[in-house]
N, C-alpha and C. Protein backbone atom coordinates (compact mmCIF):
# COMPACT_ATOMS: atom_id res chain seq x y z
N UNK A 1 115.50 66.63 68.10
CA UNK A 1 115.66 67.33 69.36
C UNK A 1 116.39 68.65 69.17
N UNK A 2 117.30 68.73 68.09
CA UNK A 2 118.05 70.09 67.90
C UNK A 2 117.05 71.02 67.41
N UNK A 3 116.37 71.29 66.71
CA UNK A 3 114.76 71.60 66.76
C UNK A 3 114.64 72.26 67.87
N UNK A 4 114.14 71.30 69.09
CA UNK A 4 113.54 72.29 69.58
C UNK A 4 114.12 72.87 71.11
N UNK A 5 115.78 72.54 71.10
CA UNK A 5 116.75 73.31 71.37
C UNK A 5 117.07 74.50 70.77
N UNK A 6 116.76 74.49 69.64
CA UNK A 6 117.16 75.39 68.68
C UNK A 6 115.57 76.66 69.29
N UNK A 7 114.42 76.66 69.14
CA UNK A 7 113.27 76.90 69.35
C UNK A 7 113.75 77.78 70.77
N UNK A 8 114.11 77.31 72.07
CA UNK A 8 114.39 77.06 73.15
C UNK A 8 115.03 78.09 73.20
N UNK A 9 116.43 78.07 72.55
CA UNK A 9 117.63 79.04 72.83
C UNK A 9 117.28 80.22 72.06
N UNK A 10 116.25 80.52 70.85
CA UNK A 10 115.76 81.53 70.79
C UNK A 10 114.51 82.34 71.15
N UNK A 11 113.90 81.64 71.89
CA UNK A 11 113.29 82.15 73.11
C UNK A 11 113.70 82.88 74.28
N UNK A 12 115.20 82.29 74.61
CA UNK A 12 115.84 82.90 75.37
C UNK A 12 116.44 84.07 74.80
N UNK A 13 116.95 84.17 73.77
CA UNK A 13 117.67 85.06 73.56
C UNK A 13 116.58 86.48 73.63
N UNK A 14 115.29 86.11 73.05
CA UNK A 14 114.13 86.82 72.92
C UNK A 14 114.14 87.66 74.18
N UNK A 15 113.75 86.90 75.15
CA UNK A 15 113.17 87.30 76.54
C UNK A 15 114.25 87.88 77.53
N UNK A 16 115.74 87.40 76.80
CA UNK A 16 116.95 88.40 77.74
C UNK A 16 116.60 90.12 77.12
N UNK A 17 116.46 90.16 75.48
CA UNK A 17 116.17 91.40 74.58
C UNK A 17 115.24 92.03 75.13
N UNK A 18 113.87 91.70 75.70
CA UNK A 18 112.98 92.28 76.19
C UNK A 18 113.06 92.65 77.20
N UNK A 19 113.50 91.65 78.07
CA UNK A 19 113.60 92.13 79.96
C UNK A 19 114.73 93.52 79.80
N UNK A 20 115.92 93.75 79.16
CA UNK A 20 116.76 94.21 78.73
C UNK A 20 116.02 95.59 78.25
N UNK A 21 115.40 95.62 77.56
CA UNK A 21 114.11 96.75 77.15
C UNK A 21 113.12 97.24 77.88
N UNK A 22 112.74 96.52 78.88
CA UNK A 22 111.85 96.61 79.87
C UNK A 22 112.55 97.10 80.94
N UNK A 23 113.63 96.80 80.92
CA UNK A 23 114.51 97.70 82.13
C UNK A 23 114.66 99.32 81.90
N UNK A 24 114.77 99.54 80.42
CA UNK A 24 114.84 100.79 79.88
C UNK A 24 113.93 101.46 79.89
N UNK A 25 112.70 100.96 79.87
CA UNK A 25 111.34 101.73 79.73
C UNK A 25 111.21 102.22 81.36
N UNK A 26 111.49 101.16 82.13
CA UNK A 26 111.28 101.38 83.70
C UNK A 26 112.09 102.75 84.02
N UNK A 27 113.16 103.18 83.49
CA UNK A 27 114.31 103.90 83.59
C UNK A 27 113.54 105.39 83.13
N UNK A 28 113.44 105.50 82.19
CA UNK A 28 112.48 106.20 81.57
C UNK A 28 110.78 106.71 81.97
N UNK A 29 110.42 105.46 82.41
CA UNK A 29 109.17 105.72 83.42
C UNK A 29 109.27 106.75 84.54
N UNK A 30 110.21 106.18 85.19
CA UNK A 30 110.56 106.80 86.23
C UNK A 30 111.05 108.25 86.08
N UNK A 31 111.58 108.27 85.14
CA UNK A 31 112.50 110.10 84.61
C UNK A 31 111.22 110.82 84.59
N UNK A 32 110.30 110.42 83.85
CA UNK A 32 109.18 111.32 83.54
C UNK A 32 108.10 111.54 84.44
N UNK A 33 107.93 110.60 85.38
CA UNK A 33 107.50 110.15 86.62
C UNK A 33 107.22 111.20 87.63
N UNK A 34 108.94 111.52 87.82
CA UNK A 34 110.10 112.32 88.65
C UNK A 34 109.56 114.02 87.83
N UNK A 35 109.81 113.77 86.96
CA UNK A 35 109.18 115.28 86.07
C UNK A 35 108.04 115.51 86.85
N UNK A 36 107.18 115.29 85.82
CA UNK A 36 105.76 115.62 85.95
C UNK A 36 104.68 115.43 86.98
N UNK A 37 104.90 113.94 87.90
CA UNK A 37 104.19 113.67 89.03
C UNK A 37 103.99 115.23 89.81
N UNK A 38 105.27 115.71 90.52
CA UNK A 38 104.85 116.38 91.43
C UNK A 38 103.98 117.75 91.13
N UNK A 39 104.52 118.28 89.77
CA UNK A 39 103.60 119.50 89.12
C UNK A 39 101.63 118.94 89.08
N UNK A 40 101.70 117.54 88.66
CA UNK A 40 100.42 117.10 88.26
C UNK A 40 99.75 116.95 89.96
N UNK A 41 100.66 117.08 90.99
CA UNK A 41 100.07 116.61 92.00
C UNK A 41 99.54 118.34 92.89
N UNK A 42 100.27 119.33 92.53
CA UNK A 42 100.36 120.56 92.84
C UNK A 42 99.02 121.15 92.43
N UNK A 43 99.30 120.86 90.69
CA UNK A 43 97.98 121.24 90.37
C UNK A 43 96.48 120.55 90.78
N UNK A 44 96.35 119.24 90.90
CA UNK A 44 95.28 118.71 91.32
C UNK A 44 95.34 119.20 93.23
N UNK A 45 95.90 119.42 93.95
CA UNK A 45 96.59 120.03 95.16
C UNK A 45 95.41 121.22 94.85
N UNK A 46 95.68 122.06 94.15
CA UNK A 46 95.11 123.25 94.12
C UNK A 46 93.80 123.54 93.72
N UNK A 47 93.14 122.62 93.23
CA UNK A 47 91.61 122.32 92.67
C UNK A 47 91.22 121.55 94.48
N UNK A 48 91.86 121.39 95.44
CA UNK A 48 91.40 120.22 96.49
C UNK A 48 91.11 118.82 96.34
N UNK A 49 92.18 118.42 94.75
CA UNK A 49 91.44 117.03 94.66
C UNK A 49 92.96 115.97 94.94
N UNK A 50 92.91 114.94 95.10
CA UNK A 50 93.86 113.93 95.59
C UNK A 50 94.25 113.44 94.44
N UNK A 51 93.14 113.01 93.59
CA UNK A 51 92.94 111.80 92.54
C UNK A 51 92.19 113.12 90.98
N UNK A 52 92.34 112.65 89.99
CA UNK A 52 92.02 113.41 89.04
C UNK A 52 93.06 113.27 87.74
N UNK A 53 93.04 114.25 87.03
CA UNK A 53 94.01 114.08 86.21
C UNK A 53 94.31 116.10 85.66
N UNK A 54 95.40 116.25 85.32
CA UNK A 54 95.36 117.73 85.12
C UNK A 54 96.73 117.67 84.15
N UNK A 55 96.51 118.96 83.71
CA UNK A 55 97.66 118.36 82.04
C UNK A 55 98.42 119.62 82.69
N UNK A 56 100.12 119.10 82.65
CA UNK A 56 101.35 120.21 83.03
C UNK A 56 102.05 119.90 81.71
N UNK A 57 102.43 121.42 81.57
CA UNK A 57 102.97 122.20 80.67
C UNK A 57 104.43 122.58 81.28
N UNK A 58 105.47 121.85 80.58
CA UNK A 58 106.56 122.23 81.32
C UNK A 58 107.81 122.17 79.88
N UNK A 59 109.06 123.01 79.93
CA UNK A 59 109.51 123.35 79.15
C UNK A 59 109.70 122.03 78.19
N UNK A 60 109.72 120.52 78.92
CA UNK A 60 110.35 119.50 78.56
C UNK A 60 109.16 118.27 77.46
N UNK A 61 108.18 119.18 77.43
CA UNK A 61 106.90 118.69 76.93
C UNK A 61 105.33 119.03 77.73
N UNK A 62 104.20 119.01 76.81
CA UNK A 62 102.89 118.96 77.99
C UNK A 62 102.27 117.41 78.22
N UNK A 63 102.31 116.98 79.26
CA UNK A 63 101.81 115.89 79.19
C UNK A 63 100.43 115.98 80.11
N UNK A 64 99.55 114.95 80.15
CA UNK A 64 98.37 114.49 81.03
C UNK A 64 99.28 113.69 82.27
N UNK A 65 98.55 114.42 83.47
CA UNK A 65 98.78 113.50 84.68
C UNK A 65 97.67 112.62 84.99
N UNK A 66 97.73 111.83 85.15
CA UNK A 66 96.81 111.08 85.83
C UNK A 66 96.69 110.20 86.94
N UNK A 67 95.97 110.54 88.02
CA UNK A 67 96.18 110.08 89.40
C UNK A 67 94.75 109.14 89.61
N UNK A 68 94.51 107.92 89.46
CA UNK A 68 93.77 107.53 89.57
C UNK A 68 93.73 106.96 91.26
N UNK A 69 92.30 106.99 91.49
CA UNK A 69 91.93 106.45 92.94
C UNK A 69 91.54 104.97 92.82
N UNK A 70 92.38 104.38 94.01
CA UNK A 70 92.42 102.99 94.27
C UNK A 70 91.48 102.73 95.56
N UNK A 71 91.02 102.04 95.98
CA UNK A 71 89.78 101.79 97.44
C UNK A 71 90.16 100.21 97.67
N UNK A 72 90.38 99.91 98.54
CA UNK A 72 90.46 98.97 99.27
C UNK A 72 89.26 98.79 100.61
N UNK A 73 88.51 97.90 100.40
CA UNK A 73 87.72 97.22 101.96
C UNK A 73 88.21 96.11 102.72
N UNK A 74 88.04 96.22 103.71
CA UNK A 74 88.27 95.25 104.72
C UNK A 74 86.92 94.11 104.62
N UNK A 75 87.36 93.35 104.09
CA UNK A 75 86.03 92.12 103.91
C UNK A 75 85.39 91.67 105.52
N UNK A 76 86.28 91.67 106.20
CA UNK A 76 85.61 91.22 107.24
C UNK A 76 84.71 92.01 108.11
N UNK A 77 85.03 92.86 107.87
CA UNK A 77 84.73 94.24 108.74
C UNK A 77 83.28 94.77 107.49
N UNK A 78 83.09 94.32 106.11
CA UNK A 78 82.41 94.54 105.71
C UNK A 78 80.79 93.59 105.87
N UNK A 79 81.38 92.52 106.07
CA UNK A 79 80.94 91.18 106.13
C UNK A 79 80.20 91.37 107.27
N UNK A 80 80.65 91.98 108.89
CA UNK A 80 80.00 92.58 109.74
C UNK A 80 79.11 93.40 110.03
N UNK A 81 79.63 94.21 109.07
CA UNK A 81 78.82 95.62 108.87
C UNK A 81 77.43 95.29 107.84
N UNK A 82 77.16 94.60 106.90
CA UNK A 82 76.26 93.60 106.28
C UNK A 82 75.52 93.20 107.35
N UNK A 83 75.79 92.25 107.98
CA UNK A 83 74.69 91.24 109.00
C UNK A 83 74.00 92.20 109.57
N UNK A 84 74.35 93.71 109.95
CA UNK A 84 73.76 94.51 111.04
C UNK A 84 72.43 95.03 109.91
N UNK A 85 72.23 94.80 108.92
CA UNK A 85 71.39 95.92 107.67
C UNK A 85 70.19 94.35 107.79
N UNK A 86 69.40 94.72 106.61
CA UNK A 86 68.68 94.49 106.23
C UNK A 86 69.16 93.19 105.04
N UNK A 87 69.14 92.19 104.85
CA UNK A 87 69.61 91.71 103.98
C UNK A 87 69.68 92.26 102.62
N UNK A 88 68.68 92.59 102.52
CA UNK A 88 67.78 93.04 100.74
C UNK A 88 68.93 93.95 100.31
N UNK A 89 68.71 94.64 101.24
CA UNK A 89 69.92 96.28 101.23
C UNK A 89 71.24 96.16 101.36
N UNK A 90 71.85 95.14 102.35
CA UNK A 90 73.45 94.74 102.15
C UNK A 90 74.10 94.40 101.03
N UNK A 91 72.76 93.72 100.15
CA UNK A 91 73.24 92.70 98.88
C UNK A 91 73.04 93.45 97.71
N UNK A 92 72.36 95.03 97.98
CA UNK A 92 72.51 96.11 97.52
C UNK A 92 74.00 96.87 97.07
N UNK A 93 74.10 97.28 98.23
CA UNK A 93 75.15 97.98 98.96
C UNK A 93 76.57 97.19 98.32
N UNK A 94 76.66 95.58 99.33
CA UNK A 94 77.41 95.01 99.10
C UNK A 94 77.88 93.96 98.45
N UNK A 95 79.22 94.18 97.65
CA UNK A 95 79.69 93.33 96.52
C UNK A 95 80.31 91.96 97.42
N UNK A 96 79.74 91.13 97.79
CA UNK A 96 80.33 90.28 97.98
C UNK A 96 81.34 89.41 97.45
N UNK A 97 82.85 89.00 97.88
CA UNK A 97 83.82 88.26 97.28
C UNK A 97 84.40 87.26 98.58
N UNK A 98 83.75 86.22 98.68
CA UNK A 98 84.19 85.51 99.30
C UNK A 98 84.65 84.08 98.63
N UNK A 99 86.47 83.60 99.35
CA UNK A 99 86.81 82.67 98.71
C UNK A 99 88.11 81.71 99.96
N UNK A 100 88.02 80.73 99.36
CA UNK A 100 89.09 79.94 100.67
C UNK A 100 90.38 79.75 99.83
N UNK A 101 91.25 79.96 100.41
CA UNK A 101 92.59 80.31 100.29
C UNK A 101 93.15 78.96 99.51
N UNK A 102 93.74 78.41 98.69
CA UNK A 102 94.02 77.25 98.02
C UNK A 102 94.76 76.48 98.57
N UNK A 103 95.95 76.81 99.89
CA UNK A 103 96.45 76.38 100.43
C UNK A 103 95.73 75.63 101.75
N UNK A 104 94.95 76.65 102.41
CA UNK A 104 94.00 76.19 103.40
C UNK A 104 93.22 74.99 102.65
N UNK A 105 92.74 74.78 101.49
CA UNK A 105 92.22 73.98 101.50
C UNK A 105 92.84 72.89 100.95
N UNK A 106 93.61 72.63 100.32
CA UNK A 106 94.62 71.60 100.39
C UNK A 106 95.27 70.92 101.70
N UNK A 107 95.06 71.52 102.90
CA UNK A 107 95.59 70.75 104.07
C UNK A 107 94.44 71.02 104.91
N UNK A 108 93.14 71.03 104.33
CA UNK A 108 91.93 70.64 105.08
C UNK A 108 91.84 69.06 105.18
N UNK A 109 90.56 69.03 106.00
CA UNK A 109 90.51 67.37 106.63
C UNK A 109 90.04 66.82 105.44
N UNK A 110 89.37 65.48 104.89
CA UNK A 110 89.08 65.22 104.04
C UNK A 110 87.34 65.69 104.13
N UNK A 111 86.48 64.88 104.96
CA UNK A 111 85.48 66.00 105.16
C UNK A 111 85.05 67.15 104.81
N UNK A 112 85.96 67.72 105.41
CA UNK A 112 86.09 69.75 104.92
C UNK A 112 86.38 70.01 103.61
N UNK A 113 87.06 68.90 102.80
CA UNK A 113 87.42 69.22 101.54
C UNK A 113 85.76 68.87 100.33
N UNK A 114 85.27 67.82 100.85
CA UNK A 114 84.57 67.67 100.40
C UNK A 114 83.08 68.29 100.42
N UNK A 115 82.97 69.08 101.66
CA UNK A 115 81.54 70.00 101.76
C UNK A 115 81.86 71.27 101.38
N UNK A 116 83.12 71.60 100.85
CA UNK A 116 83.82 73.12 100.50
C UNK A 116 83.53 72.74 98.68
N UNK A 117 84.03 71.22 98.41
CA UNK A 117 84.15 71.23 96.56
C UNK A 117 82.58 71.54 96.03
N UNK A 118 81.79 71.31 96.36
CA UNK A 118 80.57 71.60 95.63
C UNK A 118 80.73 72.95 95.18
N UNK A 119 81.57 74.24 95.71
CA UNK A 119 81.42 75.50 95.68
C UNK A 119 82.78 76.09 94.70
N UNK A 120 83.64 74.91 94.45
CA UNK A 120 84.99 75.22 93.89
C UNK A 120 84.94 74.50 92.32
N UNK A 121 85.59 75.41 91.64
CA UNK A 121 85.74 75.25 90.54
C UNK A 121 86.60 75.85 89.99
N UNK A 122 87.69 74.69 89.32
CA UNK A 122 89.40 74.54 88.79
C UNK A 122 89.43 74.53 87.45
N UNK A 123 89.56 75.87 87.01
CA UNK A 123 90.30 75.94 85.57
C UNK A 123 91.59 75.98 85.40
N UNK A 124 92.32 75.45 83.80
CA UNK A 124 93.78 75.31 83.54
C UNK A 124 93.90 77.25 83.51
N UNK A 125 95.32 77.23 84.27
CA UNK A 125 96.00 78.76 84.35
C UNK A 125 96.82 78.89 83.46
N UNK A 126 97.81 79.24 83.81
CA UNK A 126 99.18 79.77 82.47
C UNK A 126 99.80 78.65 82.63
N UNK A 127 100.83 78.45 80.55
CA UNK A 127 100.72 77.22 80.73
C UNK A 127 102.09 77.64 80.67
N UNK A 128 103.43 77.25 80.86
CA UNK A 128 104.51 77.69 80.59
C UNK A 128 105.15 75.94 80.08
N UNK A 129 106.40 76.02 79.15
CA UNK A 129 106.85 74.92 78.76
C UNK A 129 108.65 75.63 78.41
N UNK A 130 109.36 74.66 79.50
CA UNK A 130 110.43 74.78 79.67
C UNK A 130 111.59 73.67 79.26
N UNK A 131 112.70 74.23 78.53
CA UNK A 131 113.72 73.08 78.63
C UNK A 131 114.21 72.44 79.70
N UNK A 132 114.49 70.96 79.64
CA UNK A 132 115.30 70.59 80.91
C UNK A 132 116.60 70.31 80.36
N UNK A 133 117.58 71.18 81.35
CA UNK A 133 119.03 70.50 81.09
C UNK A 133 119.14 69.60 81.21
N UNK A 134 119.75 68.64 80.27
CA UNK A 134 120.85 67.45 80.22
C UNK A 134 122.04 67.88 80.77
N UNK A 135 122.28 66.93 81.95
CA UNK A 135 123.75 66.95 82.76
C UNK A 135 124.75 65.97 81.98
C-alpha cells in the first residue's frame, strides 16, 4: 500500500507544480493579451473586418493577432425555420444536433426512458482514480 501512496503523493506534488505553472502562463497570457489585442483589433478595425488576423509590430516584439469568429444558432428557432423549407433543402442547409439532456432523462417515466434508449448510446468518459483518506 506504501506503493501506491507513494505513486499518489507524487502525483500530487506533480499537479500542485503545474497548476502553479499554469497560473504563470495565464499571467503572461494576459500581459501580451493586454499588449497586442487592442493594436491587432485597430488594425483589423481599419481593413472593416471584426474577425481576421493582422501581424502588429510593436517595440516589444511582432507578433500575429488572431481574432477568430465564433457563430452560435439558436436550435430551436432553427428547427422552425427548417419545417417552413422544403425538406431536401433544410437537410441541406441544416446541420442538425439534436439531443436529450442526461438529467432529463434520468428522471423520465420509465416508458419515456425506454422509447428514448433505442436512440442513446453510453460510452466510458474520463476515468480519474483517486486516493481515499484513512481517518
Amino acid at each position: 500500500m506504501l506503493k501506491a501512496n507513494n505513486l499518489f503523493s507524487q502525483r500530487e506534488d506533480i499537479k500542485a507544480r503545474i497548476d502553479a505553472e499554469k497560473k504563470k502562463l495565464s499571467e503572461v497570457d494576459n500581459q501580451i493579451k493586454d499588449l497586442y489585442l487592442p493594436v491587432g483589433k485597430d488594425q483589423l478595425g481599419a481593413e472593416n473586418k471584426d474577425f481576421g488576423t493582422a501581424t502588429v509590430d510593436l517595440p516589444e516584439g511582432k507578433a500575429k493577432v488572431t481574432i477568430a469568429k465564433k457563430v452560435d444558432w439558436d436550435q430551436k428557432k432553427l428547427i422552425e425555420l427548417g419545417n417552413k423549407i422544403d425538406p431536401e433543402l433544410a437537410n441541406t442547409f441544416i446541420k442538425y444536433s439534436v439531443k436529450i439532456d442526461e438529467n432529463m432523462f434520468k428522471t423520465m417515466a420509465p416508458n419515456w426512458k425506454e422509447y428514448f434508449s433505442e436512440a442513446r448510446t453510453v460510452k466510458e468518459g474520463t476515468i480519474t482514480i483517486n486516493p481515499v483518506e484513512e481517518n
